[in-house]
N, C-alpha and C. Protein backbone atom coordinates (compact mmCIF):
# COMPACT_ATOMS: atom_id res chain seq x y z
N UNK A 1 39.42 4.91 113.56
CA UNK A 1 40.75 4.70 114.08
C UNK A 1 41.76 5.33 113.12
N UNK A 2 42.84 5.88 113.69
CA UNK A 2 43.68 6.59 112.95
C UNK A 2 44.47 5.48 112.27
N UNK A 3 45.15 6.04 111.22
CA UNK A 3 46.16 4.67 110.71
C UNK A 3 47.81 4.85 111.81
N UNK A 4 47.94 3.50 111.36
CA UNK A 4 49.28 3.55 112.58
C UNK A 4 50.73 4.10 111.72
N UNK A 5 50.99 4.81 112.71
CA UNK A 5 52.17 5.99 112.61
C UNK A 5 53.57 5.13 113.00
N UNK A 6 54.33 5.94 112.66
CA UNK A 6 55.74 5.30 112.82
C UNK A 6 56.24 6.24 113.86
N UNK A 7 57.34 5.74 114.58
CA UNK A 7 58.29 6.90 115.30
C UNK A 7 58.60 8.11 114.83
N UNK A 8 59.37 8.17 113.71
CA UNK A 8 59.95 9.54 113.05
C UNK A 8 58.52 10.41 113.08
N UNK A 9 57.81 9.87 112.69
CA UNK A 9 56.15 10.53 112.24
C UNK A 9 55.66 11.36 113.39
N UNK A 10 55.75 10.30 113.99
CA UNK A 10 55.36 11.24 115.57
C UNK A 10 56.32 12.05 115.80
N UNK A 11 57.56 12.30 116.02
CA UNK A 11 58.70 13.13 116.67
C UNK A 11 58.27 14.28 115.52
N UNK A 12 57.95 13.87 114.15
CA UNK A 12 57.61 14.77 112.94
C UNK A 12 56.23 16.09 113.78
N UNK A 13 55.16 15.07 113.96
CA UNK A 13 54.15 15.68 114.70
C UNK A 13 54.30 16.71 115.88
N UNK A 14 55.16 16.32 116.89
CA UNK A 14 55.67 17.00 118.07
C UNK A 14 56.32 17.85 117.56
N UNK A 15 57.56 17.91 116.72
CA UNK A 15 58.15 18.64 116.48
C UNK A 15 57.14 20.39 115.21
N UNK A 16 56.36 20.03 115.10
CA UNK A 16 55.17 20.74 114.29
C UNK A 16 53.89 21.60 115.31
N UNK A 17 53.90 21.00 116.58
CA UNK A 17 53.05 21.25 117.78
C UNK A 17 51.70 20.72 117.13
N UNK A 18 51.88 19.92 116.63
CA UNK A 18 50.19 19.11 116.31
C UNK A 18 49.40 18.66 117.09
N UNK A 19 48.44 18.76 117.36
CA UNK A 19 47.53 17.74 118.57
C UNK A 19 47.44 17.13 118.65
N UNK A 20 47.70 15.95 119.39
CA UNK A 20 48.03 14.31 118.77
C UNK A 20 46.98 13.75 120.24
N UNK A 21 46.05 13.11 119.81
CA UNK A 21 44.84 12.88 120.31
C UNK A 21 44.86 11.05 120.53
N UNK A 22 44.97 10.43 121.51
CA UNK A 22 45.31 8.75 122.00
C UNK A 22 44.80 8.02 122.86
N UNK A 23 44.57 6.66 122.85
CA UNK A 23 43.73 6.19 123.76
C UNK A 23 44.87 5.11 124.55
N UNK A 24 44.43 4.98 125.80
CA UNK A 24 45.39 4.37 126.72
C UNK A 24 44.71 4.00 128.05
N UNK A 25 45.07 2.79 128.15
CA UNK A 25 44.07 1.63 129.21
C UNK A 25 42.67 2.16 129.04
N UNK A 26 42.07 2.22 128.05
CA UNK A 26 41.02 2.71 127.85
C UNK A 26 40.32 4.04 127.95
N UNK A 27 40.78 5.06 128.29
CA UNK A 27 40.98 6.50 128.26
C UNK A 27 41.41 7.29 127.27
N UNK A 28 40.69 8.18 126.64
CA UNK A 28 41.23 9.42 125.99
C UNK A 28 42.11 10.40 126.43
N UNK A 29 43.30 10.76 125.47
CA UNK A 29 44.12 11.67 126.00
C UNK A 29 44.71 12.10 124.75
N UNK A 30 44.79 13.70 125.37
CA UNK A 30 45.39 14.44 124.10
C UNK A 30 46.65 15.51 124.40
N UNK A 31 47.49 15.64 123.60
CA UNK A 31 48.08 16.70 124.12
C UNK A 31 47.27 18.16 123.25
N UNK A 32 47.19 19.38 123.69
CA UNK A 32 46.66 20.04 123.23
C UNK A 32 47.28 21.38 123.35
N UNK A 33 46.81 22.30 122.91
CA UNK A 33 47.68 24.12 122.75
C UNK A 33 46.33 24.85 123.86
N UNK A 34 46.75 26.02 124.80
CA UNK A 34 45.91 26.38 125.52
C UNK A 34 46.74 27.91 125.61
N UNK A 35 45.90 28.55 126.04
CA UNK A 35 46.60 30.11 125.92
C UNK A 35 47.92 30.16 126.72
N UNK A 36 48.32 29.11 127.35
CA UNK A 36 49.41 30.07 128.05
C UNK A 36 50.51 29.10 127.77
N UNK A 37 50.00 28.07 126.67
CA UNK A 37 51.01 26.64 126.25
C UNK A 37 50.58 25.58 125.83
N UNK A 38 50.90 24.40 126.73
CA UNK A 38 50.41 23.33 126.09
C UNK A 38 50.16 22.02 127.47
N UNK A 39 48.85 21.07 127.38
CA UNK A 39 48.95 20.92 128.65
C UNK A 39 48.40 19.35 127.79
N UNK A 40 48.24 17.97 128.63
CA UNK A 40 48.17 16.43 128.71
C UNK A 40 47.21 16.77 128.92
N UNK A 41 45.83 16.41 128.85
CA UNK A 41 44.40 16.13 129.47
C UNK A 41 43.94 14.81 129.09
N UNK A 42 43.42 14.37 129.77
CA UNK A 42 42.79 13.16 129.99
C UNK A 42 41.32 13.05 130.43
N UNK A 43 40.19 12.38 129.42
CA UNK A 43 39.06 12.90 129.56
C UNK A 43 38.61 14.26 130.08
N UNK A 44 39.32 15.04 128.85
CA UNK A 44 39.02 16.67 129.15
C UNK A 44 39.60 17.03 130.52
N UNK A 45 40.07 16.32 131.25
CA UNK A 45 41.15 17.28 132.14
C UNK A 45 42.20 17.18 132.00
N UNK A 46 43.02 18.34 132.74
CA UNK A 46 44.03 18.57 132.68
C UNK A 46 44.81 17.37 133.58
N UNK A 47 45.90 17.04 133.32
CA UNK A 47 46.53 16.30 133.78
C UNK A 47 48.33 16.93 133.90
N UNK A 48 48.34 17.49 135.48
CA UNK A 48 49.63 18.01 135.00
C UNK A 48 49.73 19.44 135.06
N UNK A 49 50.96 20.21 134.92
CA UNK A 49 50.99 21.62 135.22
C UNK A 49 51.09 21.92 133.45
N UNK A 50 50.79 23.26 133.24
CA UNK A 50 50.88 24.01 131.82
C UNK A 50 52.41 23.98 131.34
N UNK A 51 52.63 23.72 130.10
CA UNK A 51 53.99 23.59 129.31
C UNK A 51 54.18 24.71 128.22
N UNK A 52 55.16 25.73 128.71
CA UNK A 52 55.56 26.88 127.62
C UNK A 52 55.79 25.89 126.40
N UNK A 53 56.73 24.79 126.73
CA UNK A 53 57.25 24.09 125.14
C UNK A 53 56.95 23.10 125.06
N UNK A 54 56.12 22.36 123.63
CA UNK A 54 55.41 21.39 123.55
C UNK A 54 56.20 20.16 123.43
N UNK A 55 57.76 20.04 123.46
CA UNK A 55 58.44 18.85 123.49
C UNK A 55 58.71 18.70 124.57
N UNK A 56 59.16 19.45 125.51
CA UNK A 56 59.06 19.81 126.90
C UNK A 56 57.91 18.64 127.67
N UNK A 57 56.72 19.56 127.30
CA UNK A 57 55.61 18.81 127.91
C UNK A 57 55.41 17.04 127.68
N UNK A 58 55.77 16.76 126.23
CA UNK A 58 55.56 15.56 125.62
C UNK A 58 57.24 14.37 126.26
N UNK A 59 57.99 15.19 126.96
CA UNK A 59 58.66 14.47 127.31
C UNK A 59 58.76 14.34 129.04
N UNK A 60 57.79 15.58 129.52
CA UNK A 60 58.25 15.19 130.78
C UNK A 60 57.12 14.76 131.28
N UNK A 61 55.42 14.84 130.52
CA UNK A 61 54.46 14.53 130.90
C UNK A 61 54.68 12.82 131.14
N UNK A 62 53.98 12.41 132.19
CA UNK A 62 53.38 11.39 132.81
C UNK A 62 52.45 10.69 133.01
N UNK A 63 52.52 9.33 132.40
CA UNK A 63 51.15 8.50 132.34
C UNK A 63 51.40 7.27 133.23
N UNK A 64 50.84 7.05 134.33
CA UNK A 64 51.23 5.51 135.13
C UNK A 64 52.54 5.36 135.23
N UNK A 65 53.33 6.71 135.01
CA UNK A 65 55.14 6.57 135.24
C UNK A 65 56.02 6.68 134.09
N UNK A 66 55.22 6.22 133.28
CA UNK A 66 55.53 6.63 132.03
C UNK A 66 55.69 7.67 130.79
N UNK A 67 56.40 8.11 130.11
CA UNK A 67 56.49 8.97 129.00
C UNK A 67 55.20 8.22 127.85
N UNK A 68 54.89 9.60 126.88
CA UNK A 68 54.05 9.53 125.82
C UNK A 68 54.75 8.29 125.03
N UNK A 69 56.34 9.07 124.63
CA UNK A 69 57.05 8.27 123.95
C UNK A 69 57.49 6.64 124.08
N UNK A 70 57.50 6.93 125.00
CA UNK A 70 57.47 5.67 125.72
C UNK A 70 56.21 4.44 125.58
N UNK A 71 55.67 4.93 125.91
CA UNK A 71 54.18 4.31 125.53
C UNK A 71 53.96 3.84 124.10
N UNK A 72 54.27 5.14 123.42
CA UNK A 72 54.10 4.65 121.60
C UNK A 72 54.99 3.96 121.14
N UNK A 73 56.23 3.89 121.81
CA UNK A 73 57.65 2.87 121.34
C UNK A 73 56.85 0.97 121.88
N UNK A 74 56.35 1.08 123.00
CA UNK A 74 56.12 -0.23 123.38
C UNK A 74 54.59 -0.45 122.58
N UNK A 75 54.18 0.15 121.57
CA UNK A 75 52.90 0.44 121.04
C UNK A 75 51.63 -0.23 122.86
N UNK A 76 51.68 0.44 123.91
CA UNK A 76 50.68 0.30 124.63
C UNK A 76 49.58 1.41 124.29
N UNK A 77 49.45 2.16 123.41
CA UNK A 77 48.93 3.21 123.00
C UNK A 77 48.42 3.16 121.83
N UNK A 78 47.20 3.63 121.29
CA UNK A 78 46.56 3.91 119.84
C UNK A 78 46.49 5.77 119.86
N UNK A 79 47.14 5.94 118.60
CA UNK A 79 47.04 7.39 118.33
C UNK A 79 45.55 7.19 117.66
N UNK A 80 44.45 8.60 117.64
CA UNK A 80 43.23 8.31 117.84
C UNK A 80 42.93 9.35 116.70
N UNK A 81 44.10 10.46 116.42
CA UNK A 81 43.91 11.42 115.68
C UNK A 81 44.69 12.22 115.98
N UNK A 82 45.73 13.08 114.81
CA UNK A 82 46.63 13.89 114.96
C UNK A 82 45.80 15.08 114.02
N UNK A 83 45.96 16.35 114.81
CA UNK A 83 45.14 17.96 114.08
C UNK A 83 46.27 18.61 113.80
């Protein structure tokens, strides 16, 4: 298990395009870099259309209605590993 991160840390991470790798209602999910950007997958799929900009993606991507950020502010989320 990763150690637990703070807000700034993460916006630190996003703002760096790091891979920030999380588990949620029991599912793996990562944001990740792919040739043409950056895309949400969820148990190795894609979840979602491709993102030129990785804050972009991390803010407009969607989980059960919800934002990433969102999720990690109400800690319903474990970060699992940031690359």
């Amino acid at each position: 298990m990763y150690n637990k991160q703070t807000y700034e840390q993460i916006i630190e991470f996003i703002q760096q395009h790091r891979e920030i790798e999380f588990e949620y209602e029991n599912k793996q999910y990562a944001f990740l870099a792919v040739k043409d950007g950056f895309v949400l997958v969820c148990d190795n799929k894609t979840q979602g259309p491709v993102f030129v900009d990785y804050e972009e993606m991390v803010k407009e991507s969607r989980i059960n209605g919800h934002t990433f950020l969102d999720l990690f502010k109400s800690e319903e989320l474990t970060i699992t590993a940031v690359l």
